[in-house]
PDB file of N, CA and C in Angstrom:
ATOM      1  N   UNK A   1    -129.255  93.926  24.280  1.00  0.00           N
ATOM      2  CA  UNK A   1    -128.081  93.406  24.944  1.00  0.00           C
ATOM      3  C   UNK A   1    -126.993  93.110  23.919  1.00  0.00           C
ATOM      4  N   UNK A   2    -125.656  93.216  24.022  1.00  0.00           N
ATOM      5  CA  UNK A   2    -124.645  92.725  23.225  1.00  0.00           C
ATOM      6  C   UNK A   2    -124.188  91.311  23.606  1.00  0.00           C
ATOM      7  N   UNK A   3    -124.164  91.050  22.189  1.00  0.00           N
ATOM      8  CA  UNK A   3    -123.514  89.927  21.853  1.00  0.00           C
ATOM      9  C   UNK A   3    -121.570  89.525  22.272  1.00  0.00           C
ATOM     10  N   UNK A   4    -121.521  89.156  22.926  1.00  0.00           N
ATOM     11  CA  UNK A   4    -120.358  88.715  23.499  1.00  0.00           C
ATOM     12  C   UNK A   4    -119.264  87.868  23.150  1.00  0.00           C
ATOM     13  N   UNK A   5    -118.458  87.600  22.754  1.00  0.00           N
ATOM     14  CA  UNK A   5    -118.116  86.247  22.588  1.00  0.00           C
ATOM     15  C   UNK A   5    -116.221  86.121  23.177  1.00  0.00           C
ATOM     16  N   UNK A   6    -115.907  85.342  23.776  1.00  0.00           N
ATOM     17  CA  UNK A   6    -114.819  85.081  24.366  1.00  0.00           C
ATOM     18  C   UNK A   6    -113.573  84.404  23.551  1.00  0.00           C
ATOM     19  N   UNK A   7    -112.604  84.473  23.285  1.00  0.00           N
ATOM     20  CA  UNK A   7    -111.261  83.139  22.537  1.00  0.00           C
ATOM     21  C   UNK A   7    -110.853  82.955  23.183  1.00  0.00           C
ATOM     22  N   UNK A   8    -110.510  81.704  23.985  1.00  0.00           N
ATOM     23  CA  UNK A   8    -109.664  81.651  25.347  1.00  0.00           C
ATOM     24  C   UNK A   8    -108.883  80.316  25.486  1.00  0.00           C
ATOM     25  N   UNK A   9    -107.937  80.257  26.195  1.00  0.00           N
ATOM     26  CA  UNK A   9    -107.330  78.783  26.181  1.00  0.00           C
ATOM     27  C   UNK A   9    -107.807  78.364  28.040  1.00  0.00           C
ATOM     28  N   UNK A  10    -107.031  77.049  27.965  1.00  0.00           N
ATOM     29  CA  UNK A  10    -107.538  76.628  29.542  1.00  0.00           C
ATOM     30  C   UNK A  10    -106.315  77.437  30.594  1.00  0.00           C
ATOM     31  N   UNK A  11    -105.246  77.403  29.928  1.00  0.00           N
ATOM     32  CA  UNK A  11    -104.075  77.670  30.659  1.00  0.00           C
ATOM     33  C   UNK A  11    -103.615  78.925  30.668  1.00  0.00           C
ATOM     34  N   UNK A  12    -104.316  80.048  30.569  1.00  0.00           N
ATOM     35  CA  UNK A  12    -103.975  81.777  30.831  1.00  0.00           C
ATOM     36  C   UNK A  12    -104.648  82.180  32.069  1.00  0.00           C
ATOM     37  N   UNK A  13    -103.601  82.654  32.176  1.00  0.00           N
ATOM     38  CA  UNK A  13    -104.105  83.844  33.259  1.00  0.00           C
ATOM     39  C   UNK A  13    -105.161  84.762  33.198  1.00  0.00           C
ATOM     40  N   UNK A  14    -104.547  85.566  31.858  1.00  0.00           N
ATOM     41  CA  UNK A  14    -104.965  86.763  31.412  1.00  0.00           C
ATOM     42  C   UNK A  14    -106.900  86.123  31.032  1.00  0.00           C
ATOM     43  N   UNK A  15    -107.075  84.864  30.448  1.00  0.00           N
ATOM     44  CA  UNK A  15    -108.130  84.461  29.965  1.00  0.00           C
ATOM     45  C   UNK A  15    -109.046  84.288  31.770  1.00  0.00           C
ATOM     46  N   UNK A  16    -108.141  83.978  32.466  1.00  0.00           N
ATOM     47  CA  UNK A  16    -109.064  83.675  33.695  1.00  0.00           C
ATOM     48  C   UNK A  16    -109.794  85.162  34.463  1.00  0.00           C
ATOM     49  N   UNK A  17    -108.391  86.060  34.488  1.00  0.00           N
ATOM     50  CA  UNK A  17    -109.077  87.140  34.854  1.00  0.00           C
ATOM     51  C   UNK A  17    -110.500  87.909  34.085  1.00  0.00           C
ATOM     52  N   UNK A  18    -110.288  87.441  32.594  1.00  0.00           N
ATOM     53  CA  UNK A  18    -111.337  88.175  31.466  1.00  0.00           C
ATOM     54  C   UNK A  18    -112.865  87.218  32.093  1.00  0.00           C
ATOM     55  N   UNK A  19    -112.647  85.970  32.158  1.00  0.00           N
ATOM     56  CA  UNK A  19    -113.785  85.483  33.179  1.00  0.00           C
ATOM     57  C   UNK A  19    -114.316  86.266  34.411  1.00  0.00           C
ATOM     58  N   UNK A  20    -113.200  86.250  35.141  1.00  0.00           N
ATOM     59  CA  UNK A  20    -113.885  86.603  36.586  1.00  0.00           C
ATOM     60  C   UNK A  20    -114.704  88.202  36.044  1.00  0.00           C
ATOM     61  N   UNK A  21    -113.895  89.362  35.474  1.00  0.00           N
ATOM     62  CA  UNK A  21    -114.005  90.625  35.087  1.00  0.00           C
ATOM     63  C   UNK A  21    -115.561  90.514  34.300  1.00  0.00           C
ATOM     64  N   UNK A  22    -115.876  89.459  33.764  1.00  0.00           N
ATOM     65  CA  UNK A  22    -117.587  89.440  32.885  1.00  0.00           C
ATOM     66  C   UNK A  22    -118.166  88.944  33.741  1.00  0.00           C
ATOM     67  N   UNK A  23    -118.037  87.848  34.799  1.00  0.00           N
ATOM     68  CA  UNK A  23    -118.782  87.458  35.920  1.00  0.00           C
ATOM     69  C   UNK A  23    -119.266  88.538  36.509  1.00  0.00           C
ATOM     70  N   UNK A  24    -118.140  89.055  36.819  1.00  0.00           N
ATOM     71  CA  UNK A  24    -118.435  89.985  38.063  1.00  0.00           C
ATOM     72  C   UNK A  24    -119.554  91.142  37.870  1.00  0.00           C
ATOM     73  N   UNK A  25    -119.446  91.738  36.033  1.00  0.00           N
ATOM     74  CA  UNK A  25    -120.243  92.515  35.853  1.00  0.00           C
ATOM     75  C   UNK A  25    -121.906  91.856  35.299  1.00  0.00           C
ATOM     76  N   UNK A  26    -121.635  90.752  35.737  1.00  0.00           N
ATOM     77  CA  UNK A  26    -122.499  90.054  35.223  1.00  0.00           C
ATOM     78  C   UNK A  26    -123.301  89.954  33.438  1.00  0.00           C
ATOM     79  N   UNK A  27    -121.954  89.842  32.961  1.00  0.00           N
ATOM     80  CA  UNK A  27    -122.191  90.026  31.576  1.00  0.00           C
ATOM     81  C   UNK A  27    -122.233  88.738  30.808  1.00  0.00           C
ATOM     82  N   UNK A  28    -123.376  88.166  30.301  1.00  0.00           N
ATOM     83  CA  UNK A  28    -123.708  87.150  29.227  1.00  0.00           C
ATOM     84  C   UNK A  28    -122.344  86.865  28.376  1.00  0.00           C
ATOM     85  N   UNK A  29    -121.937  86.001  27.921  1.00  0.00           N
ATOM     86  CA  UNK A  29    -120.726  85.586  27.168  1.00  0.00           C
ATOM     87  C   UNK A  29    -120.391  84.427  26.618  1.00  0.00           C
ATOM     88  N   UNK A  30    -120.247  83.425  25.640  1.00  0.00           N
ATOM     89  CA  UNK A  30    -119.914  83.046  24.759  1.00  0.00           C
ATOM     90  C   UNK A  30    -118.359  82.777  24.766  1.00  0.00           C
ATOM     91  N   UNK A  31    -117.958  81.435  25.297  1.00  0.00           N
ATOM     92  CA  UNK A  31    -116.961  81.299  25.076  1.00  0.00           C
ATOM     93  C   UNK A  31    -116.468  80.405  24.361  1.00  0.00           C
ATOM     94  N   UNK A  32    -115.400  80.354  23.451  1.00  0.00           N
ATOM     95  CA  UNK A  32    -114.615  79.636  22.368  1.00  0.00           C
ATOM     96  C   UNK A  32    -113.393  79.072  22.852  1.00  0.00           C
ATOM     97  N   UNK A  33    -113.337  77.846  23.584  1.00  0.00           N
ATOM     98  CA  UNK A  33    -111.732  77.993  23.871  1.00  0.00           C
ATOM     99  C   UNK A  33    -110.311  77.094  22.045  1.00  0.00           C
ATOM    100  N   UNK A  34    -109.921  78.077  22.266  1.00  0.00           N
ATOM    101  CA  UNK A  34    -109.404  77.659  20.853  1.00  0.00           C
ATOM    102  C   UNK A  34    -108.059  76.561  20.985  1.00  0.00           C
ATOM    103  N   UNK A  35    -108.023  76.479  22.134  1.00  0.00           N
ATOM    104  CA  UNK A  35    -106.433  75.833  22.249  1.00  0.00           C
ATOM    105  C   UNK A  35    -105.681  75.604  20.780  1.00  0.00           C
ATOM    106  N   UNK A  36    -105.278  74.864  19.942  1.00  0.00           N
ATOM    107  CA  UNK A  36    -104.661  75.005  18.815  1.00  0.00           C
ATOM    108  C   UNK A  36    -105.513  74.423  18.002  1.00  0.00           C
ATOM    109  N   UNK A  37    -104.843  74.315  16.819  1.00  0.00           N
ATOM    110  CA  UNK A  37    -105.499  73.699  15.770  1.00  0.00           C
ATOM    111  C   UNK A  37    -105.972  74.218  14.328  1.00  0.00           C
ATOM    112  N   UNK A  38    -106.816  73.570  14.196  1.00  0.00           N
ATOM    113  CA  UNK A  38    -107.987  74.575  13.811  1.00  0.00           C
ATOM    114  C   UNK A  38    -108.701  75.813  14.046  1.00  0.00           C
ATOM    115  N   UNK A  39    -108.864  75.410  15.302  1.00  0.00           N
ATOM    116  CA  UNK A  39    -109.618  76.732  15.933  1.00  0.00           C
ATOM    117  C   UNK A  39    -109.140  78.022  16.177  1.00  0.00           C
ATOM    118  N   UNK A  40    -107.484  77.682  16.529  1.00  0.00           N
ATOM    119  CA  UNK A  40    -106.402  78.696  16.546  1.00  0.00           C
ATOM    120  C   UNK A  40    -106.324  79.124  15.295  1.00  0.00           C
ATOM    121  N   UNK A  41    -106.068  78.245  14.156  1.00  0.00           N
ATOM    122  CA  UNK A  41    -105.619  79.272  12.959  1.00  0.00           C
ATOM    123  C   UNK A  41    -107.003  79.975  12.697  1.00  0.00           C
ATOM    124  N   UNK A  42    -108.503  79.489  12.856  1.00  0.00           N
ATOM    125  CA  UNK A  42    -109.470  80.078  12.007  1.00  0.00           C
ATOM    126  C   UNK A  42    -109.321  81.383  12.901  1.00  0.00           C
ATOM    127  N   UNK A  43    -109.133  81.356  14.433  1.00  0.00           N
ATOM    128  CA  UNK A  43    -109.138  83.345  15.113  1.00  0.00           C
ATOM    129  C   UNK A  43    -108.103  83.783  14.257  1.00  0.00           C
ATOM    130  N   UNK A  44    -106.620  83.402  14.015  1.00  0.00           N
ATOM    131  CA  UNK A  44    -106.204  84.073  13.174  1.00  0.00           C
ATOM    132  C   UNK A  44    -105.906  84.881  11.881  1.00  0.00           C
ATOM    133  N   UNK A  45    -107.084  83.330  11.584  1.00  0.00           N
ATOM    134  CA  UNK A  45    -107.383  84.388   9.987  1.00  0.00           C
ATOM    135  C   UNK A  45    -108.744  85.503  10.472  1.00  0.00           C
ATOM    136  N   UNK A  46    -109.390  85.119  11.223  1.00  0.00           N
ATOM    137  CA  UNK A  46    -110.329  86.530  11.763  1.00  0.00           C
ATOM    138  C   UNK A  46    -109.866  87.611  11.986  1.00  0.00           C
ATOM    139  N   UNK A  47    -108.991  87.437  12.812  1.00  0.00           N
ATOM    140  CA  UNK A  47    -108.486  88.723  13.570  1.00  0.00           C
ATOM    141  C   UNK A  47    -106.907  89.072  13.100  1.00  0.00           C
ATOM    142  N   UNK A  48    -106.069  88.409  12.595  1.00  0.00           N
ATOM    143  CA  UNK A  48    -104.435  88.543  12.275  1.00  0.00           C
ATOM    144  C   UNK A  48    -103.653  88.336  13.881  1.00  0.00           C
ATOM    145  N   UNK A  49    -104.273  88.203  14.547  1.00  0.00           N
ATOM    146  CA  UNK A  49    -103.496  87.882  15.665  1.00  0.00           C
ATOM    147  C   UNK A  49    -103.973  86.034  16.703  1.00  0.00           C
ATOM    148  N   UNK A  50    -102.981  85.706  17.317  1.00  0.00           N
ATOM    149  CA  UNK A  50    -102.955  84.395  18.201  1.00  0.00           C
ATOM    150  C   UNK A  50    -103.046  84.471  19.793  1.00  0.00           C
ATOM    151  N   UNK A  51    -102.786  85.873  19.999  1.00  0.00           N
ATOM    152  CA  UNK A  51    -102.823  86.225  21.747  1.00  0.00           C
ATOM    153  C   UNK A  51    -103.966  85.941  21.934  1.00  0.00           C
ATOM    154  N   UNK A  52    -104.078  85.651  23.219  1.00  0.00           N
ATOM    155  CA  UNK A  52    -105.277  85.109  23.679  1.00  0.00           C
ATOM    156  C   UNK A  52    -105.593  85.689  25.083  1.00  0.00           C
ATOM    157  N   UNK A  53    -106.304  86.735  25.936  1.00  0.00           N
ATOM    158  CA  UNK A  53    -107.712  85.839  24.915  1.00  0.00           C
ATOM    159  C   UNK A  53    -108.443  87.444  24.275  1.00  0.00           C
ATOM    160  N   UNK A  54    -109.019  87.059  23.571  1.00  0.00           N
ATOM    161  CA  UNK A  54    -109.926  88.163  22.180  1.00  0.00           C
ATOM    162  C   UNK A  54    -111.293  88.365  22.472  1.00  0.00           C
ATOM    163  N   UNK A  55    -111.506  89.248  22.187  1.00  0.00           N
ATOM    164  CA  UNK A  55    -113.292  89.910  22.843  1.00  0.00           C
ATOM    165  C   UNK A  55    -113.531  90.289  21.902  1.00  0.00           C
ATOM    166  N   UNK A  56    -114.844  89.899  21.520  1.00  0.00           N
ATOM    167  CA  UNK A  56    -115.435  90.124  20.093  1.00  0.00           C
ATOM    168  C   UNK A  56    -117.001  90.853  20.738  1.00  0.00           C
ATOM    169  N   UNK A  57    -117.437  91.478  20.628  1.00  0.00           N
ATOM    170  CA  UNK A  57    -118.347  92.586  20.900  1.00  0.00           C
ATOM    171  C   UNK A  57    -119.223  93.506  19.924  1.00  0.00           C
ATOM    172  N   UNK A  58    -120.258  92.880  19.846  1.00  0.00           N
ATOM    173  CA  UNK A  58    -121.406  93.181  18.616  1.00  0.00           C
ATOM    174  C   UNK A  58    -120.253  93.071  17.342  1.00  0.00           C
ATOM    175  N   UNK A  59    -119.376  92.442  16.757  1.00  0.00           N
ATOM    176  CA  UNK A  59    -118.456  91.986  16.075  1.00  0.00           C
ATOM    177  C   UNK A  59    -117.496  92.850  16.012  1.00  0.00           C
ATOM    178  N   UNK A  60    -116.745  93.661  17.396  1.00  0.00           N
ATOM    179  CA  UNK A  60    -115.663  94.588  17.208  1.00  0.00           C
ATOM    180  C   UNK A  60    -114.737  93.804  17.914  1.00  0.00           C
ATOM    181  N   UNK A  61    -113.413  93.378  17.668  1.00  0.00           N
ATOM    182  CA  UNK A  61    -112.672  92.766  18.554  1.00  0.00           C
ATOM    183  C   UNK A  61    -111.834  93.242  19.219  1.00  0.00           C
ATOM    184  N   UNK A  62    -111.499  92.810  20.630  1.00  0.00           N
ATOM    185  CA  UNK A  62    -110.556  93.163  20.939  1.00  0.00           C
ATOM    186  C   UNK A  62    -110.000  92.546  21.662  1.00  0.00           C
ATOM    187  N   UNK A  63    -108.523  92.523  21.540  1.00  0.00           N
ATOM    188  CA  UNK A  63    -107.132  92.013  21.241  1.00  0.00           C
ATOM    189  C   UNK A  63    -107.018  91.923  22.991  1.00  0.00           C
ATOM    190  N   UNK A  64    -106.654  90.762  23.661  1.00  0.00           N
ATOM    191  CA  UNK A  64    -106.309  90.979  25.295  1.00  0.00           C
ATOM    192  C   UNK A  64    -107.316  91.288  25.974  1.00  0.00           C
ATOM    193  N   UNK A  65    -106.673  91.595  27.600  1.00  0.00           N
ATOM    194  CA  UNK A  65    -107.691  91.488  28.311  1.00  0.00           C
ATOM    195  C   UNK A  65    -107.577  93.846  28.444  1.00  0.00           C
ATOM    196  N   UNK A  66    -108.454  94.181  28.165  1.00  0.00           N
ATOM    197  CA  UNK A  66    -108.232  95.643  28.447  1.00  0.00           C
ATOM    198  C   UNK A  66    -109.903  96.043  28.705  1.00  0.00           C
ATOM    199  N   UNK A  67    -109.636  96.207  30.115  1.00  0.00           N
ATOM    200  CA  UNK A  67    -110.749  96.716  30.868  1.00  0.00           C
ATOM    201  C   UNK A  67    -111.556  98.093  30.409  1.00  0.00           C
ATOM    202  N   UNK A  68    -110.585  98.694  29.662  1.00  0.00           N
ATOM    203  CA  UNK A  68    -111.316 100.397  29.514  1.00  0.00           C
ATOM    204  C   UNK A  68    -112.073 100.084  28.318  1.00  0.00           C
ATOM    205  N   UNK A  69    -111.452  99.385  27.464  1.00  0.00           N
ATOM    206  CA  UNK A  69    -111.997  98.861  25.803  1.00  0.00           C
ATOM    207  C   UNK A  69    -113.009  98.291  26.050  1.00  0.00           C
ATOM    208  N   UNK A  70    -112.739  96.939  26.969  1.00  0.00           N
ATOM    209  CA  UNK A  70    -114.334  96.054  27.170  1.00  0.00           C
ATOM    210  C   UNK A  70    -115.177  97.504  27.634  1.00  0.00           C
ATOM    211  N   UNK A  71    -115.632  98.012  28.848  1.00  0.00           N
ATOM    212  CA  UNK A  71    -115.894  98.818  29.372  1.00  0.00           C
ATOM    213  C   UNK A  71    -116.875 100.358  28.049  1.00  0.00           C
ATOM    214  N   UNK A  72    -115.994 100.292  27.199  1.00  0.00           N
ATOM    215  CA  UNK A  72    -116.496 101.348  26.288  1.00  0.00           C
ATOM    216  C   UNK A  72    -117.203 100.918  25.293  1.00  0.00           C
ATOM    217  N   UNK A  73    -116.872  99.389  24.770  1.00  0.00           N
ATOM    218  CA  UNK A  73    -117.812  99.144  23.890  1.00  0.00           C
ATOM    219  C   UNK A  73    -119.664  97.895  24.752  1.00  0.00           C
ATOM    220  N   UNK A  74    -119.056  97.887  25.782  1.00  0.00           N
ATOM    221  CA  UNK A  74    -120.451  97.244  26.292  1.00  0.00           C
ATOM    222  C   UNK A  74    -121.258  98.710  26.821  1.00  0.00           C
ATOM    223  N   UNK A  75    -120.669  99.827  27.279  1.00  0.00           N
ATOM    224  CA  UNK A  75    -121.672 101.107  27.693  1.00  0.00           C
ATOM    225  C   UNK A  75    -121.913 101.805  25.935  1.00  0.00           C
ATOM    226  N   UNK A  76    -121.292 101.376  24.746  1.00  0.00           N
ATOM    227  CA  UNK A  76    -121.997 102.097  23.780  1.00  0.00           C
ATOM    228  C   UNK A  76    -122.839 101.706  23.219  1.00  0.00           C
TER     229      UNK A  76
END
């Protein structure tokens, strides 16, 4: 099974839909909500970016919510 992991704040959209979209496929997940701080700058020094929210996937990330990306790296 892959390892999952979520960056998300309380107040996105985009982070709520990335919920319902792993629910639905019933996919295990790991979530981080980073609201600021600390937690915000450490995703940024991970990744170079602050958009939210970030999908990290057997440690490949990806940036937003993009269904075809999630989709290609959980079927590889």
């Amino acid at each position: 099974m892959k390892k999952v992991k979520i960056y998300t704040t309380s107040d996105s959209a985009p982070c709520d839909e990335l919920r319902k979209y792993l629910n639905s496929k019933s996919i295990d997940f790991t979530e981080n909500n980073i609201g600021s701080g600390q937690a915000a700058a450490a995703l940024i020094k991970k990744t170079g970016y602050s958009v939210v929210p970030q999908i990290e996937i057997d440690g490949q990330i990806i940036v937003g919510f993009d269904r075809k990306k999630i989709d290609e790296l959980l079927n590889n």
